[in-house]
C-alpha atoms as a PDB file:
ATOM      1  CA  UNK A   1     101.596 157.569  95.216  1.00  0.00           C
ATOM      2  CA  UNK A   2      99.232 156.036  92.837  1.00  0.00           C
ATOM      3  CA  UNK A   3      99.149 152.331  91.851  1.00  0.00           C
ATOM      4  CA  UNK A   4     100.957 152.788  88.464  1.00  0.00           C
ATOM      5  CA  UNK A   5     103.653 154.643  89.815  1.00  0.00           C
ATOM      6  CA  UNK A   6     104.263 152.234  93.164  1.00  0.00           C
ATOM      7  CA  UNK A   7     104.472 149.991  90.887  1.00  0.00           C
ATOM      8  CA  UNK A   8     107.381 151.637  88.434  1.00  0.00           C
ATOM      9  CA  UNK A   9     109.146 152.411  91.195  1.00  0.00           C
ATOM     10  CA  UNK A  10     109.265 149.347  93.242  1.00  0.00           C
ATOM     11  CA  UNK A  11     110.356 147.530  90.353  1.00  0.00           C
ATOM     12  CA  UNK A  12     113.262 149.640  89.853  1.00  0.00           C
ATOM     13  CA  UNK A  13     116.429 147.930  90.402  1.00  0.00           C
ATOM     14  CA  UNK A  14     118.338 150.051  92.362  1.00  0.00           C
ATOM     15  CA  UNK A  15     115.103 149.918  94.955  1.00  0.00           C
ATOM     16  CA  UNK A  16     114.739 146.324  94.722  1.00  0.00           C
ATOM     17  CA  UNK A  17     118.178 145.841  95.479  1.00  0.00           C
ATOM     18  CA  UNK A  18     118.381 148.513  98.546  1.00  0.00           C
ATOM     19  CA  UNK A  19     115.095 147.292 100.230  1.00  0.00           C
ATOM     20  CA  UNK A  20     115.978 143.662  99.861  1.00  0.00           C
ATOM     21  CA  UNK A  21     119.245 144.029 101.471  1.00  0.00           C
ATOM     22  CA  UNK A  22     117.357 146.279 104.598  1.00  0.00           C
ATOM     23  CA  UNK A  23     114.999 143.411 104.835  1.00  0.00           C
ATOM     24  CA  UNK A  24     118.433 140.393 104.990  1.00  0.00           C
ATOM     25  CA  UNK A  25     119.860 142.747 107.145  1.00  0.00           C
ATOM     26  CA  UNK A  26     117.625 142.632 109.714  1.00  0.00           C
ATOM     27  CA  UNK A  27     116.682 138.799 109.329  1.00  0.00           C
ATOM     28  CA  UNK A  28     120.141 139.037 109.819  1.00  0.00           C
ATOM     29  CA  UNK A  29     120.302 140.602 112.778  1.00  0.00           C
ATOM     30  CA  UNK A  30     117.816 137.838 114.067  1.00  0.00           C
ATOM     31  CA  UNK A  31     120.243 135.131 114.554  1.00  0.00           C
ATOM     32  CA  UNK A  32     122.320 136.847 116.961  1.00  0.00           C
ATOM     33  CA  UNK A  33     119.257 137.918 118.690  1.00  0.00           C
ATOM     34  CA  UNK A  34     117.797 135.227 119.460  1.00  0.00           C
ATOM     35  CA  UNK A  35     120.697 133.248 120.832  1.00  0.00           C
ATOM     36  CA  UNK A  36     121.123 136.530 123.329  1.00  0.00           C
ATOM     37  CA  UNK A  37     116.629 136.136 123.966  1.00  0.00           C
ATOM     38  CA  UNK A  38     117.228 132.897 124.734  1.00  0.00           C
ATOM     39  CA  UNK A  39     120.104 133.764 127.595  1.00  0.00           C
ATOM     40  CA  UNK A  40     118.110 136.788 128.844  1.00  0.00           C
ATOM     41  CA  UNK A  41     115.157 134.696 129.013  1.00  0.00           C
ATOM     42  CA  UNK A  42     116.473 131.917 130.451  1.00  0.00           C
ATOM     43  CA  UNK A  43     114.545 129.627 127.702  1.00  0.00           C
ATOM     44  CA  UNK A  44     117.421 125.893 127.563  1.00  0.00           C
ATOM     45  CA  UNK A  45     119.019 125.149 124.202  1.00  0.00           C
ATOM     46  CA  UNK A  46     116.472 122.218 123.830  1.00  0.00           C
ATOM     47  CA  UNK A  47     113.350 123.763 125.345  1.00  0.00           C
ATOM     48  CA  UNK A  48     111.769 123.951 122.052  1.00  0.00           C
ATOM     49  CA  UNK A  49     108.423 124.670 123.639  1.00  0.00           C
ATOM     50  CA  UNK A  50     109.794 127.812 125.338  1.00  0.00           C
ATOM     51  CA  UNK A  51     111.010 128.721 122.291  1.00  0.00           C
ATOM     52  CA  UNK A  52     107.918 128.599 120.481  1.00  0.00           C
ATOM     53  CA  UNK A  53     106.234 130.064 123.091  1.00  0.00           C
ATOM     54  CA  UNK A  54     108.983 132.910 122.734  1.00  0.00           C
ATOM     55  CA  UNK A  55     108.734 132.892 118.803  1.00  0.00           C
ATOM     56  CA  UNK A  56     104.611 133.581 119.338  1.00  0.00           C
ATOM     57  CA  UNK A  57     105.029 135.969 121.798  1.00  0.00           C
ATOM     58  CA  UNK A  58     107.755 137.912 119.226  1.00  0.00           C
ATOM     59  CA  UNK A  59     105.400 137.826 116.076  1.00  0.00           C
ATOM     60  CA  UNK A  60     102.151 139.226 118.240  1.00  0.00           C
ATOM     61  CA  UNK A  61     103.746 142.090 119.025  1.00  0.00           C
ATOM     62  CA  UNK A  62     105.223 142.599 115.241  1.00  0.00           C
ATOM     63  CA  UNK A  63     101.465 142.137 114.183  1.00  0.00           C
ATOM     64  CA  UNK A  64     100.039 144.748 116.433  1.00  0.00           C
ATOM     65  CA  UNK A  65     103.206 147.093 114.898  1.00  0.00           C
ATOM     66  CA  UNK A  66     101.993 146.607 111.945  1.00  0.00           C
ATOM     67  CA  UNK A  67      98.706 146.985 112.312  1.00  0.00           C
ATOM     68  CA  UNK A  68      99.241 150.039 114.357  1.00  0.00           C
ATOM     69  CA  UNK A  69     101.624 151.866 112.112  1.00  0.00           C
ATOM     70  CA  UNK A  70      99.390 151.302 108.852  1.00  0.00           C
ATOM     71  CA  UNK A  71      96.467 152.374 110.773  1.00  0.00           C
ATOM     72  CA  UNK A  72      98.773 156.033 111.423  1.00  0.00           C
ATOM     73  CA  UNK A  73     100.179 156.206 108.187  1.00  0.00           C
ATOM     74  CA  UNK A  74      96.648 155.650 106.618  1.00  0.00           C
ATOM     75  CA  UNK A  75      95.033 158.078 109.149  1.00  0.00           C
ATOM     76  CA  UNK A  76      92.124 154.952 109.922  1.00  0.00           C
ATOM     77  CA  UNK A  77      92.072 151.563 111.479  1.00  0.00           C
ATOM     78  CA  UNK A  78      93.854 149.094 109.735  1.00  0.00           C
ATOM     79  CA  UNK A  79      91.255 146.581 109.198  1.00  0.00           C
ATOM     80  CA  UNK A  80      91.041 143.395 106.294  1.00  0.00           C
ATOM     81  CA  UNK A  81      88.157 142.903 104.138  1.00  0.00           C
ATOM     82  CA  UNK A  82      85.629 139.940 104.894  1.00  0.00           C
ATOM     83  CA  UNK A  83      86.991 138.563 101.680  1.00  0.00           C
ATOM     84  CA  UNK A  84      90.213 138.959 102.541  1.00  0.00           C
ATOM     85  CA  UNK A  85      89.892 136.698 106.084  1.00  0.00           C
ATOM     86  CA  UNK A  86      90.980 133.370 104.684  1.00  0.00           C
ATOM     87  CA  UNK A  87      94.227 134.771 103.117  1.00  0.00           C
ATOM     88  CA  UNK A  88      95.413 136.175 106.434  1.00  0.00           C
ATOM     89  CA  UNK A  89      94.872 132.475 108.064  1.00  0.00           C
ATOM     90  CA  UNK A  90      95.993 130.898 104.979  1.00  0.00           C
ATOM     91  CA  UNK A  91      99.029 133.036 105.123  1.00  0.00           C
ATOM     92  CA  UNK A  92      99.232 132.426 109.006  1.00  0.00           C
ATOM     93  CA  UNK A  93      99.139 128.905 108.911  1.00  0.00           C
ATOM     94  CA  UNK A  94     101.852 128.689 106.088  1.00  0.00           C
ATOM     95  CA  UNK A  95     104.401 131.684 107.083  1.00  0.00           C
ATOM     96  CA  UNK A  96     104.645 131.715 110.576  1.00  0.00           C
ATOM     97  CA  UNK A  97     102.631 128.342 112.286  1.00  0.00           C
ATOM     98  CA  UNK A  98     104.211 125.651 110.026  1.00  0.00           C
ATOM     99  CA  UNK A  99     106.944 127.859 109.089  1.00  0.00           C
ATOM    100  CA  UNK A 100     108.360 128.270 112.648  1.00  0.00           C
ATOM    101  CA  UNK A 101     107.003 125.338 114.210  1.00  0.00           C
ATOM    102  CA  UNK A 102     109.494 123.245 111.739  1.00  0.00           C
ATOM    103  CA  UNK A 103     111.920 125.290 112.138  1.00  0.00           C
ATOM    104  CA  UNK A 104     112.201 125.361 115.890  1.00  0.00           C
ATOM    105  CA  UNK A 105     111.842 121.788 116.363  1.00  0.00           C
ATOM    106  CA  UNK A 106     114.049 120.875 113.436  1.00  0.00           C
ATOM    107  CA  UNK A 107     117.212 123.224 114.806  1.00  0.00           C
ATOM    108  CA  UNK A 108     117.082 121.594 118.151  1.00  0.00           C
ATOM    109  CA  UNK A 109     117.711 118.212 116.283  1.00  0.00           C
ATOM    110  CA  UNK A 110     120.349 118.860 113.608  1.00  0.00           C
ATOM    111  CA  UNK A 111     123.376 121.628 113.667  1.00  0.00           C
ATOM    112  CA  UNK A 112     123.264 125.678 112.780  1.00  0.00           C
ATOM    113  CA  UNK A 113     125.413 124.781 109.743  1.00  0.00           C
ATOM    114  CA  UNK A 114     123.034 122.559 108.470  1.00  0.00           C
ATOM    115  CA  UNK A 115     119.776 124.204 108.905  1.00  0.00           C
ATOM    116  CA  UNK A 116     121.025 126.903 107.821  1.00  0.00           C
ATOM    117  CA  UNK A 117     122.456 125.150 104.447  1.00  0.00           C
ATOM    118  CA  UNK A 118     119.199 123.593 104.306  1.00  0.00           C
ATOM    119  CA  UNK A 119     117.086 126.258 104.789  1.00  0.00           C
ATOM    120  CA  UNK A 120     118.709 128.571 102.081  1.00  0.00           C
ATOM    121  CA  UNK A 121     117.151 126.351  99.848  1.00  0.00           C
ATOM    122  CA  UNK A 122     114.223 127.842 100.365  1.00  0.00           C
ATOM    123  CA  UNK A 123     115.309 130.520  97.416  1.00  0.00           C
ATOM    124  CA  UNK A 124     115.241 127.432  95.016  1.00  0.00           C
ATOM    125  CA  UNK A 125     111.860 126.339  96.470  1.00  0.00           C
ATOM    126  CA  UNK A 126     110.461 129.663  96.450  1.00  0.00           C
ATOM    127  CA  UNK A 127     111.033 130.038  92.361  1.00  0.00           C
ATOM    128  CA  UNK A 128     110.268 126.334  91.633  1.00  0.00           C
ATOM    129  CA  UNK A 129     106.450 127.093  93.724  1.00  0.00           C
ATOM    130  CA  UNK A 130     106.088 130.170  91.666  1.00  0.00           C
ATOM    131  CA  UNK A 131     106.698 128.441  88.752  1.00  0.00           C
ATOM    132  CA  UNK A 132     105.893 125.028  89.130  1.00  0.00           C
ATOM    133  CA  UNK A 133     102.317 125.546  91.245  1.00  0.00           C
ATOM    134  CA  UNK A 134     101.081 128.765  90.962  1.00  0.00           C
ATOM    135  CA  UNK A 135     102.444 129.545  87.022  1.00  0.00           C
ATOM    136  CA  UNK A 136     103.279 133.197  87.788  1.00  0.00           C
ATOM    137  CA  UNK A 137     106.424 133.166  86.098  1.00  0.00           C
ATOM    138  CA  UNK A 138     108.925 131.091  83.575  1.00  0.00           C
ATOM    139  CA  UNK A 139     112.243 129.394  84.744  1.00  0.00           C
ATOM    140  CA  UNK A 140     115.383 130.113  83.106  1.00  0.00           C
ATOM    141  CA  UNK A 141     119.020 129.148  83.004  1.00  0.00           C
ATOM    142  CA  UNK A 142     119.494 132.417  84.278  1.00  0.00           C
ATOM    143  CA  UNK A 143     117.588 132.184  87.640  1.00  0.00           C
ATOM    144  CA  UNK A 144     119.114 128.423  88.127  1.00  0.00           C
ATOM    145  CA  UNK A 145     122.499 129.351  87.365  1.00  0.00           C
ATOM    146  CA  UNK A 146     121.938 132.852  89.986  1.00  0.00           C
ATOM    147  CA  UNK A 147     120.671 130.584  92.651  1.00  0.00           C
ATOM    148  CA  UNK A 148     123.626 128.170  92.255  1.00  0.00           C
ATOM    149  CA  UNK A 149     126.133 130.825  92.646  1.00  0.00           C
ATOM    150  CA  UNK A 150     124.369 132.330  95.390  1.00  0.00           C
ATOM    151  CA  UNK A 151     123.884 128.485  97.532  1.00  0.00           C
ATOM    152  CA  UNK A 152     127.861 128.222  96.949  1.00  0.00           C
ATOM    153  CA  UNK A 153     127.865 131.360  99.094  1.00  0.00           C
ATOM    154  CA  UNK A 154     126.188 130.216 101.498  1.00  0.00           C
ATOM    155  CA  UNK A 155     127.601 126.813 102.323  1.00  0.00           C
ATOM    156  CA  UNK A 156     131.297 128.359 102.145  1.00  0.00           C
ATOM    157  CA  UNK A 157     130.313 130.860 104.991  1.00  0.00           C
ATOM    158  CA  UNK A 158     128.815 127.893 106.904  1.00  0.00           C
ATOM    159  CA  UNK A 159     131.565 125.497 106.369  1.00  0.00           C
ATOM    160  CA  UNK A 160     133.785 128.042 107.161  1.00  0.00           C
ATOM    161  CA  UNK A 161     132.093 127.805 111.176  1.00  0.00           C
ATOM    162  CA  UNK A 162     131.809 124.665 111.535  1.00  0.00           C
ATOM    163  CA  UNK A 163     131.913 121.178 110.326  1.00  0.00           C
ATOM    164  CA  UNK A 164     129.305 119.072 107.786  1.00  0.00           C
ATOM    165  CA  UNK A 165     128.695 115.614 108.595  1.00  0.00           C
ATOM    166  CA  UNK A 166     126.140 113.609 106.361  1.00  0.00           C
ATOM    167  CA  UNK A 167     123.692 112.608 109.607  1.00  0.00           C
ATOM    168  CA  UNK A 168     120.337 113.020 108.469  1.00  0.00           C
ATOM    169  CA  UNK A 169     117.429 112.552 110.338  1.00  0.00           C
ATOM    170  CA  UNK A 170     113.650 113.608 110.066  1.00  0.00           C
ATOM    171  CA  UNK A 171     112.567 115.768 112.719  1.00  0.00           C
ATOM    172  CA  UNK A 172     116.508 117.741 112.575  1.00  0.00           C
ATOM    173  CA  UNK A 173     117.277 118.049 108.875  1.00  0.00           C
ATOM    174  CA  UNK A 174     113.584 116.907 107.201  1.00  0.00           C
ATOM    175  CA  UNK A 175     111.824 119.563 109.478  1.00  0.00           C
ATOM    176  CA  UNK A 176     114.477 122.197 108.297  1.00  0.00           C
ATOM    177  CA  UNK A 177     113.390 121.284 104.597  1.00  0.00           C
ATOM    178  CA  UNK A 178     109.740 121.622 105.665  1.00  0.00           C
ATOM    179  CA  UNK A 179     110.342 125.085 107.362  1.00  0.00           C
ATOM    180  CA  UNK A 180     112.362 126.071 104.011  1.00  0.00           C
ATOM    181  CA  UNK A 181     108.854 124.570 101.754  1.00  0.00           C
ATOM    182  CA  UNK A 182     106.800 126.826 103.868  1.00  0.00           C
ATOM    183  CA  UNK A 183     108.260 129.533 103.300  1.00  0.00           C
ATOM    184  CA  UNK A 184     108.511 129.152  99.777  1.00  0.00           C
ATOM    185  CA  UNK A 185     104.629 129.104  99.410  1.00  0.00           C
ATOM    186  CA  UNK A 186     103.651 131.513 101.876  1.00  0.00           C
ATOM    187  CA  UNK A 187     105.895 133.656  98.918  1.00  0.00           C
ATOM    188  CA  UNK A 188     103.830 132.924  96.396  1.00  0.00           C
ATOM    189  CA  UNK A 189     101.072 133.402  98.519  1.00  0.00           C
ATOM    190  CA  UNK A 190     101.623 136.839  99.573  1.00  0.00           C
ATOM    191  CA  UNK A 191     102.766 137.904  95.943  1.00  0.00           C
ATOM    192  CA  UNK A 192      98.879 136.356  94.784  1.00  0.00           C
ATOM    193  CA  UNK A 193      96.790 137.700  97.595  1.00  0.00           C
ATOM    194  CA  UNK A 194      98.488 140.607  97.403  1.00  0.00           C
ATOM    195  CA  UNK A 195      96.877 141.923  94.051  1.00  0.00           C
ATOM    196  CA  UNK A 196      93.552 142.194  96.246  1.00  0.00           C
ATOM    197  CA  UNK A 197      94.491 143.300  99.651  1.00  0.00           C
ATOM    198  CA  UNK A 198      97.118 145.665 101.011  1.00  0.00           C
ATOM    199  CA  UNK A 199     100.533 143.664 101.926  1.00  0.00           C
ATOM    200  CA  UNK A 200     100.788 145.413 105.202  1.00  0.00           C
ATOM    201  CA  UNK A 201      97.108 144.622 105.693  1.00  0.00           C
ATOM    202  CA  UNK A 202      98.118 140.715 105.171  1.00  0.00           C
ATOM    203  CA  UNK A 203     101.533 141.301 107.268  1.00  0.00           C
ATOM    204  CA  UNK A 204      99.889 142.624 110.614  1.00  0.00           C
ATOM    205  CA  UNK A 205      97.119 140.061 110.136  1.00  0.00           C
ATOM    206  CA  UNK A 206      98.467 137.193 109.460  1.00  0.00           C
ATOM    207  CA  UNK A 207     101.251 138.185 112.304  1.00  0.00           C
ATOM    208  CA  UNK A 208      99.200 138.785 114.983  1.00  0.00           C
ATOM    209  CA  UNK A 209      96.596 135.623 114.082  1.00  0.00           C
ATOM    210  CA  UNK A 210      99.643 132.889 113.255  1.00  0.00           C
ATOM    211  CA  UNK A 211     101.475 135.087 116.968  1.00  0.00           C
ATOM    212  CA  UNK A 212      98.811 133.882 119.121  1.00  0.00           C
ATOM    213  CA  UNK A 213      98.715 130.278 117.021  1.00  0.00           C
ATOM    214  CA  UNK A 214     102.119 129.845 117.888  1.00  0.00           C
ATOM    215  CA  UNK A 215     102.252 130.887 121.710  1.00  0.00           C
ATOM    216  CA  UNK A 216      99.385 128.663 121.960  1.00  0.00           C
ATOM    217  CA  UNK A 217     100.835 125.743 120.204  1.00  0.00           C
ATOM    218  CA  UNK A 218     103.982 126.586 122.596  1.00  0.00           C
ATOM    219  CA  UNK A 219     102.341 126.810 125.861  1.00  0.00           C
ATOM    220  CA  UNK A 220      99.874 123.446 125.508  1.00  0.00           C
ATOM    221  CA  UNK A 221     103.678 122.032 125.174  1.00  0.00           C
ATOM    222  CA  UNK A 222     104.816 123.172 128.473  1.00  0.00           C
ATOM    223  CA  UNK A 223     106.596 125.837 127.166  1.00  0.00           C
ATOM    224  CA  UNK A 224     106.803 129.063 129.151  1.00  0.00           C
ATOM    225  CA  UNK A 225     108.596 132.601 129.242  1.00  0.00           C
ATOM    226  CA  UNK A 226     108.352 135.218 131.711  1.00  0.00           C
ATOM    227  CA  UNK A 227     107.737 138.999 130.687  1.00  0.00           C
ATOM    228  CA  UNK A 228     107.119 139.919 134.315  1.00  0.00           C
ATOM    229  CA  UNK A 229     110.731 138.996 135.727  1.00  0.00           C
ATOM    230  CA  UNK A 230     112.639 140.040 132.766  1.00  0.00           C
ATOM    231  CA  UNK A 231     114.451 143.185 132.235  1.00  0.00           C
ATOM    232  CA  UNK A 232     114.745 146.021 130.311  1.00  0.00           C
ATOM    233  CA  UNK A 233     117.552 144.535 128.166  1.00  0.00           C
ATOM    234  CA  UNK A 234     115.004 141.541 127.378  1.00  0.00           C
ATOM    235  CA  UNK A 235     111.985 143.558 126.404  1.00  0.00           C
ATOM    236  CA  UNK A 236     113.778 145.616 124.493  1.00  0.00           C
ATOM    237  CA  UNK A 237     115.163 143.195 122.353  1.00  0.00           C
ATOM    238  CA  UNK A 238     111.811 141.264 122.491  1.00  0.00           C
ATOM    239  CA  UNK A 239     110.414 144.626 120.979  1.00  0.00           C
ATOM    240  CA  UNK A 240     113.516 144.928 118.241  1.00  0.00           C
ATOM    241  CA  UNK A 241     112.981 141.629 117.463  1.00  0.00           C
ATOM    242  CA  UNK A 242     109.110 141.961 116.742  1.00  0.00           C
ATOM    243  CA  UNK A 243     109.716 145.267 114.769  1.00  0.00           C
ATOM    244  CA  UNK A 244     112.598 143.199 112.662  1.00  0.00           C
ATOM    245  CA  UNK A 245     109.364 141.040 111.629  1.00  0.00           C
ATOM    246  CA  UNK A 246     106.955 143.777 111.073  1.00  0.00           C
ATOM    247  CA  UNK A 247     109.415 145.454 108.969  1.00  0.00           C
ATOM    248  CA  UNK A 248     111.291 142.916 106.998  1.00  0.00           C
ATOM    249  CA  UNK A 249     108.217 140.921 105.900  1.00  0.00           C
ATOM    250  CA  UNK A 250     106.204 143.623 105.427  1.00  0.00           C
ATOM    251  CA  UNK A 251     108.350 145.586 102.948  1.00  0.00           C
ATOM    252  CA  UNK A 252     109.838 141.859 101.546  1.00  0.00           C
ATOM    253  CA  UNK A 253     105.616 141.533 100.399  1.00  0.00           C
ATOM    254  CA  UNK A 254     105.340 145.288  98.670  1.00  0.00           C
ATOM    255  CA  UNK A 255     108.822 143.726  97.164  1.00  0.00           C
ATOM    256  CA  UNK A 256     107.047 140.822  95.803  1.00  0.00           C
ATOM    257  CA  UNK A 257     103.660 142.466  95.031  1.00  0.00           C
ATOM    258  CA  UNK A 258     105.403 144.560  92.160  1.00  0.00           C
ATOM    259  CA  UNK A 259     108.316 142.129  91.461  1.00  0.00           C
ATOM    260  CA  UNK A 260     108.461 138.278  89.982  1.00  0.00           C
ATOM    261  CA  UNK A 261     109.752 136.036  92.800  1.00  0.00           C
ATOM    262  CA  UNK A 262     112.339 134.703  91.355  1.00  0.00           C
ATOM    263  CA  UNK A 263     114.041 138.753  91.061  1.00  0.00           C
ATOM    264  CA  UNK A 264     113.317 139.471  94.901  1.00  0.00           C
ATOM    265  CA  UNK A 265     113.739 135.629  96.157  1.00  0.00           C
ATOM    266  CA  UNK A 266     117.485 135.934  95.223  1.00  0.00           C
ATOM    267  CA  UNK A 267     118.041 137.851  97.863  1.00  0.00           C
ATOM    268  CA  UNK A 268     117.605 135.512 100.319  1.00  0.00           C
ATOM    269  CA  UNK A 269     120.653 133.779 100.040  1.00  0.00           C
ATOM    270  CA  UNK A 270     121.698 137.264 101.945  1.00  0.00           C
ATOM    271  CA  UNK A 271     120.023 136.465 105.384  1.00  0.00           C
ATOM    272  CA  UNK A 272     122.802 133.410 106.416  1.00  0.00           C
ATOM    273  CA  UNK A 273     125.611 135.509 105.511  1.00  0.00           C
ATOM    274  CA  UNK A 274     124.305 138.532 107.061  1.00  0.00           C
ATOM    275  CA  UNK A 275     123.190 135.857 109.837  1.00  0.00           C
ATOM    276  CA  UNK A 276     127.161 134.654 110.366  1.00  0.00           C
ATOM    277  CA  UNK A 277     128.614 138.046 110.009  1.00  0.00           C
ATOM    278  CA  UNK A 278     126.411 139.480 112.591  1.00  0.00           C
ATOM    279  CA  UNK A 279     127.369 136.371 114.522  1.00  0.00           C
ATOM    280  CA  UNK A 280     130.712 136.809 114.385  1.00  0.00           C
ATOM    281  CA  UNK A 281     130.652 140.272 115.620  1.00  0.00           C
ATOM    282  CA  UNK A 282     127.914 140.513 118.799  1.00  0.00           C
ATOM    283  CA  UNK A 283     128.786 137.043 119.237  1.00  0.00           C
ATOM    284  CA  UNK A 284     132.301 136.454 118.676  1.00  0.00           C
ATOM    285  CA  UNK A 285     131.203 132.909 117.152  1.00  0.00           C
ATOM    286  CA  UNK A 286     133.425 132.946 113.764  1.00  0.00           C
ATOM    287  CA  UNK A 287     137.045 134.460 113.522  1.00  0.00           C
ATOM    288  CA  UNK A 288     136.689 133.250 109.370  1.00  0.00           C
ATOM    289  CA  UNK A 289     133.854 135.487 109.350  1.00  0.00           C
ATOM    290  CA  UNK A 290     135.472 138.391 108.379  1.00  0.00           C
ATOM    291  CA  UNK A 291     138.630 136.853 106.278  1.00  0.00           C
ATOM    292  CA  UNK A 292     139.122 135.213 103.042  1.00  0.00           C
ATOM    293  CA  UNK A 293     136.356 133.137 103.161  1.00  0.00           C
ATOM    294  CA  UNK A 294     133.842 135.609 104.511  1.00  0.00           C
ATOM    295  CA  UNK A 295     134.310 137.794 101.337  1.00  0.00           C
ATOM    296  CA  UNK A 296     134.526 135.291  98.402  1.00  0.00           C
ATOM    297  CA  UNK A 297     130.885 133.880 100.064  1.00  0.00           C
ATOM    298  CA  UNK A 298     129.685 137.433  99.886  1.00  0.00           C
ATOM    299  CA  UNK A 299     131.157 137.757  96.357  1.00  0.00           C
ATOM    300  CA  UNK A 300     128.944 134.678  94.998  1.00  0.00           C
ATOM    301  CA  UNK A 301     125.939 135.861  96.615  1.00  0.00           C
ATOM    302  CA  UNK A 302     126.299 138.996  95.041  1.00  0.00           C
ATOM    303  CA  UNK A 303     127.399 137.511  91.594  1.00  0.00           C
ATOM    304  CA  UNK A 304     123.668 135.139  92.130  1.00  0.00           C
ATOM    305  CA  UNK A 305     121.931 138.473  92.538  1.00  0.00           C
ATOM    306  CA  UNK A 306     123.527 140.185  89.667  1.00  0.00           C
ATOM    307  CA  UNK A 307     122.765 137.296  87.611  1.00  0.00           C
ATOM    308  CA  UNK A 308     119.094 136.530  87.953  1.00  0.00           C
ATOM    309  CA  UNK A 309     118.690 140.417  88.524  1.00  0.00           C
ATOM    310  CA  UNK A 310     120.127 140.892  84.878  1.00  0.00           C
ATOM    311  CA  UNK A 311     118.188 144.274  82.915  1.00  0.00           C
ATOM    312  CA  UNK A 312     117.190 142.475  79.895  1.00  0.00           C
ATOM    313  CA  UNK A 313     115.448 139.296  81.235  1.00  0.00           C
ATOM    314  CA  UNK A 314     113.798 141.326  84.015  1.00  0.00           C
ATOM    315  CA  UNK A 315     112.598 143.726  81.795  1.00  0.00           C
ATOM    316  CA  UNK A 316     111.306 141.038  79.625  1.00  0.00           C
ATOM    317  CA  UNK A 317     109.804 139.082  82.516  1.00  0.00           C
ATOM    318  CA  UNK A 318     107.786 142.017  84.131  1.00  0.00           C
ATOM    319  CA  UNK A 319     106.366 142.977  80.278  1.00  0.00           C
ATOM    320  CA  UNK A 320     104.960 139.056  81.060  1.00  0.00           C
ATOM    321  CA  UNK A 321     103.511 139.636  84.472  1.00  0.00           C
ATOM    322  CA  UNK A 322     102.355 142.879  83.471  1.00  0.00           C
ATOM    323  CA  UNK A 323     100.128 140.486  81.120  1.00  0.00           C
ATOM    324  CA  UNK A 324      99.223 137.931  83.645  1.00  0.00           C
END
């Protein structure tokens, strides 16, 4: 499919909507699955090292999926340009190093309702960077009043599992912030870098360099995991877990190469409710899940989407970027 044509049809709605929602679901399906790693690996609930180690270990092997599946579907070796090298560290060091590093440290110091209140701001962040630092786009009362429909959603769900107390503390709740700001610019990032180098290029790349960063980081902590004496059950989730990575961030950065960030961003206010409903059934963590409460959260996410996915200001917005 040629360039002008990816492009038409990756900015059609229906698509945006369908691929975004494959890419929540299986960030999703990452909460769940890394509470059950973390029992099959025997890695403690405050063995952040191990964690990290674990996290490093996970995103190496969704960088060498990556690479390897490009390099079949493009019948050569998946390689980046020289001029292209500093993006995939920059994009390393900002998506998965900092990104995780924060995160992992900052949920072993503050609750799962909080972080993951907190770190749905990262939808808010993610448009403000776009707009604010790098000037790719405008911000209107439509995306503000989408996002603020969509964050009701997502602290009703996680009220609904547990309880808010107003403890704050820098490396629990100001790390969770930090993870969220990371992710916001490694968005903007990918959506810039992206108009000279493949996304799945910059996915694999940046996976398998900011992988090995974080096993590193992970391991000089004391941190440790053992493939050798776990089982089936473990590698195989290890392996669905790296392929939820390779997939989901690849296809969320062919999303944002053709879309503005504030249309695709929108989505993530998805990932904790698919997160909690998930939960609640492999886990049996949240009876609420599924009641009342579960479906008017779903309800204002969707309502966010709908709002800052309206037809006439996106239509109007991509005549901009189309400018850019």
């Amino acid at each position: 499919m040629k360039s002008s044509g990816m492009k038409m049809y990756m900015s059609k709605t229906w698509v945006v909507f369908v691929c975004a929602l494959v890419c929540c679901f299986l960030w999703g399906s990452a909460f769940p699955c890394i509470k059950i790693g973390y029992s099959l690996f025997s890695i403690g609930a405050s063995d952040s090292a191990s964690q990290i180690v674990f996290a490093g270990t996970r995103f190496t092997l969704a960088g060498i999926l990556v690479i390897l599946f490009g390099s079949l579907i493009g019948r050569k070796p998946l390689v980046p340009a020289r001029t292209s090298l500093h993006m995939v560290v920059k994009l390393a060091l900002v998506q998965t190093v900092a990104q995780y590093i924060f995160f992992y440290i900052g949920l072993s110091h503050t609750s799962g309702v909080k972080s993951s209140i907190i770190g749905a701001s990262n939808v808010f962040l993610s448009i403000l960077v776009a707009v604010v630092v790098f000037h790719m786009e405008k911000l209107t009362a439509k995306k503000v009043i989408g996002c603020i429909t969509g964050f009701a959603g997502v602290v009703i769900i996680n009220l609904s599992s547990g309880s808010l107390d107003m403890n704050l503390s820098f490396l629990g709740e100001g790390f969770i912030f930090l993870s969220a700001v990371s992710y916001a610019f490694s968005s903007a990032l990918i959506k810039r870098y992206s108009e000279n180098e493949k996304p799945v290029t910059l996915s694999g790349y940046q996976f398998l360099c900011g992988g090995i960063l974080l096993t590193g980081f992970g391991l000089a902590m004391g941190g440790r995991i053992s493939l050798a004496g776990a089982g089936l059950p473990a590698l195989g989730l290890l392996l669905y877990m790296a392929f939820i990575s390779a997939a989901a961030y690849t296809l969320w950065g062919i999303l944002l190469k053709y879309n503005p960030v504030a249309r695709v961003a929108v989505f993530g206010f998805m990932n904790p409710v698919f997160g909690v409903l998930l939960s609640a059934l492999f886990l049996g963590e949240s009876s609420q899940a599924f009641g009342l409460t579960g479906v008017a959260a779903l309800l204002l996410v969707c309502v966010g989407i709908i709002i800052v996915n309206g037809s006439a200001g996106t239509a109007k917005e991509r005549g901009q970027l189309e400018s850019v």
